[in-house]
Protein backbone atom coordinates (compact mmCIF):
# COMPACT_ATOMS: atom_id res chain seq x y z
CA UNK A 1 20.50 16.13 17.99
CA UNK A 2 17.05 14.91 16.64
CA UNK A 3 14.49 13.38 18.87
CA UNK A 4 11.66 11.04 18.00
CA UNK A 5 8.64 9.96 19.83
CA UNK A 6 6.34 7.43 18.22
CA UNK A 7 2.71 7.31 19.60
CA UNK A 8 -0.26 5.12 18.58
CA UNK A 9 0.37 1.85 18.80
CA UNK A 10 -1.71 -1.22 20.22
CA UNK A 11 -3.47 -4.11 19.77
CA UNK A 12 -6.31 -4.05 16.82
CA UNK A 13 -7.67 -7.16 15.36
CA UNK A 14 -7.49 -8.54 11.63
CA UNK A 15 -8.94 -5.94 8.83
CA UNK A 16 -9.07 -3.20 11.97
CA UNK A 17 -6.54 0.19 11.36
CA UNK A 18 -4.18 1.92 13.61
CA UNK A 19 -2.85 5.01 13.07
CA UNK A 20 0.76 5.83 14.05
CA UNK A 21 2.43 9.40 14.38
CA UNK A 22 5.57 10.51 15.48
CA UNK A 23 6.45 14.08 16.68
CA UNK A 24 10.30 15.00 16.06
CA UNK A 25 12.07 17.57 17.59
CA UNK A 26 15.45 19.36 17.66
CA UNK A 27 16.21 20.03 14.29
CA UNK A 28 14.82 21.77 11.26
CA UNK A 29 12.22 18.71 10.39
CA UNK A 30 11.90 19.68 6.99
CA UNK A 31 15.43 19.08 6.26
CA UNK A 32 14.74 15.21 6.97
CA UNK A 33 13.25 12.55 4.69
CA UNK A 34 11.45 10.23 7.11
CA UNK A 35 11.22 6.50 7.61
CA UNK A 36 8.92 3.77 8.94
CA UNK A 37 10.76 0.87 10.09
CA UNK A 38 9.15 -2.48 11.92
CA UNK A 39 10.98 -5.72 13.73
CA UNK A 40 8.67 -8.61 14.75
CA UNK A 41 10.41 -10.76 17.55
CA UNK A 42 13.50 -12.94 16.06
CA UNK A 43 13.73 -11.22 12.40
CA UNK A 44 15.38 -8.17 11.39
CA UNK A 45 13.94 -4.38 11.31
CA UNK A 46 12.64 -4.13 7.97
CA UNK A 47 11.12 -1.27 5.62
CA UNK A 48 7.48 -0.28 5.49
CA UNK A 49 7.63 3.24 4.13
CA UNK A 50 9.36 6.02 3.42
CA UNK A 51 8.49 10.02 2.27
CA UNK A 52 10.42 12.61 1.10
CA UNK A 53 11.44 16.06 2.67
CA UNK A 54 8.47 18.19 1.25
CA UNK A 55 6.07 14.67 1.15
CA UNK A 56 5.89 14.47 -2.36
CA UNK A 57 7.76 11.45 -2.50
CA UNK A 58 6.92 8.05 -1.24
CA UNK A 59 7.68 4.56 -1.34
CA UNK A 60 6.19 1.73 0.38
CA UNK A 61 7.21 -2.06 0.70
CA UNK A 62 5.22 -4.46 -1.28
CA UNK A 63 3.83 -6.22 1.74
CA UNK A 64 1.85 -2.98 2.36
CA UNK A 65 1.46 -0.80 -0.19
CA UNK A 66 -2.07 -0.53 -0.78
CA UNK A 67 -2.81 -0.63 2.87
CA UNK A 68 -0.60 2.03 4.44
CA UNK A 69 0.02 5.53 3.69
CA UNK A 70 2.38 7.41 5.16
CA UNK A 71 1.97 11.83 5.77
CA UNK A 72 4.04 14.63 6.92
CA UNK A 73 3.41 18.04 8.46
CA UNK A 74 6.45 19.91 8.38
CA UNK A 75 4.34 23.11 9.87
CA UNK A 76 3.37 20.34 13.18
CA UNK A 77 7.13 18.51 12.75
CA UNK A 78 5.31 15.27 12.64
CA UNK A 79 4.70 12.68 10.19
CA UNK A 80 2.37 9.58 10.55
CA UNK A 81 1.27 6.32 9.06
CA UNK A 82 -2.46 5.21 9.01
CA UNK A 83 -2.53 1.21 8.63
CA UNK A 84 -5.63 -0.29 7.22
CA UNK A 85 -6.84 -3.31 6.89
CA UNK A 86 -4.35 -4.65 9.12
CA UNK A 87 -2.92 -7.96 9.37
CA UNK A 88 -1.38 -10.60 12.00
CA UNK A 89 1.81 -10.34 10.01
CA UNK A 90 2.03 -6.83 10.57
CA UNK A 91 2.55 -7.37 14.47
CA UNK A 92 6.07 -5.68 15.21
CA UNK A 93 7.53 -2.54 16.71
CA UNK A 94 7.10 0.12 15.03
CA UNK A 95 10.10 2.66 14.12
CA UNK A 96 9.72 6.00 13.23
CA UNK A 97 13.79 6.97 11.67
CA UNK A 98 14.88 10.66 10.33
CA UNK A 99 17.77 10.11 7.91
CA UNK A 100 19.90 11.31 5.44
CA UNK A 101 18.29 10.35 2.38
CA UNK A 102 15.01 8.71 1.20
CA UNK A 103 15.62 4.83 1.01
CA UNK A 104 14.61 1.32 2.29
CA UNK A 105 18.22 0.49 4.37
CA UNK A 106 17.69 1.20 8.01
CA UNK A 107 21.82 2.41 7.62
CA UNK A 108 20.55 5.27 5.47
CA UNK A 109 18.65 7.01 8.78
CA UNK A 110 20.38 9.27 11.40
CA UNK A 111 18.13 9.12 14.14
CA UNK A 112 15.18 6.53 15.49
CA UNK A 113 12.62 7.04 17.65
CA UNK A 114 12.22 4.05 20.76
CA UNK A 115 9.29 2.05 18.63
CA UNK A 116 5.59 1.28 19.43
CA UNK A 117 4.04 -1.81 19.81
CA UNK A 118 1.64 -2.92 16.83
CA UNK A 119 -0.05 -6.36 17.61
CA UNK A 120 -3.30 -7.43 15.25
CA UNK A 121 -4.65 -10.75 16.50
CA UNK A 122 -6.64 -12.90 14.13
């Protein structure tokens, strides 16, 4: 079994950054490609980013590419995403998801973490 915890979240306002992390556990880490996931309230959990097992692969959504990058640290079994320039359409939970391979459907990830709360007020 593979645990996540996501940590970080909160409330910023418009063009302020958050960082996220998110400390997994229970499993060889580097085996995993990792995921960031977010839902905002009444739409489904979409794709913000995603990096490879050794982090030299990544892949962001359009909506934030260019604002987000996303790290891992496969000695600290953690990987993060720093969010700048943020925007009131980025308000959602946050998902941190371990899966089976690199992609952008939520069905392609094993194991989630319980989300953080990301609101940006304008």
């Amino acid at each position: 079994q593979v645990q996540l915890v996501e940590s970080g979240g909160g409330v910023v306002q418009a063009g302020g950054y958050l960082r996220l992390s998110c400390a997994v556990s229970g499993r060889t880490f580097s085996n995993y490609p990792m995921g960031w996931f977010r839902q905002a309230p009444g739409k489904e959990r979409e794709f913000v980013a995603a990096i490879s097992r050794g982090g030299g692969s990544k892949e962001y959504s359009g909506s934030v590419k260019g604002r987000f990058t996303i790290n891992r640290d496969n000695a600290e079994n953690t990987v993060s995403l720093q969010m700048n320039n943020l925007k009131p359409e980025d308000t959602a939970v946050y998902y941190c998801a371990a899966g089976g391979y690199m992609g952008y459907d939520p069905a392609t990830y094993n194991y989630w973490g319980q989300g953080t709360q990301v609101t940006v007020s304008s």
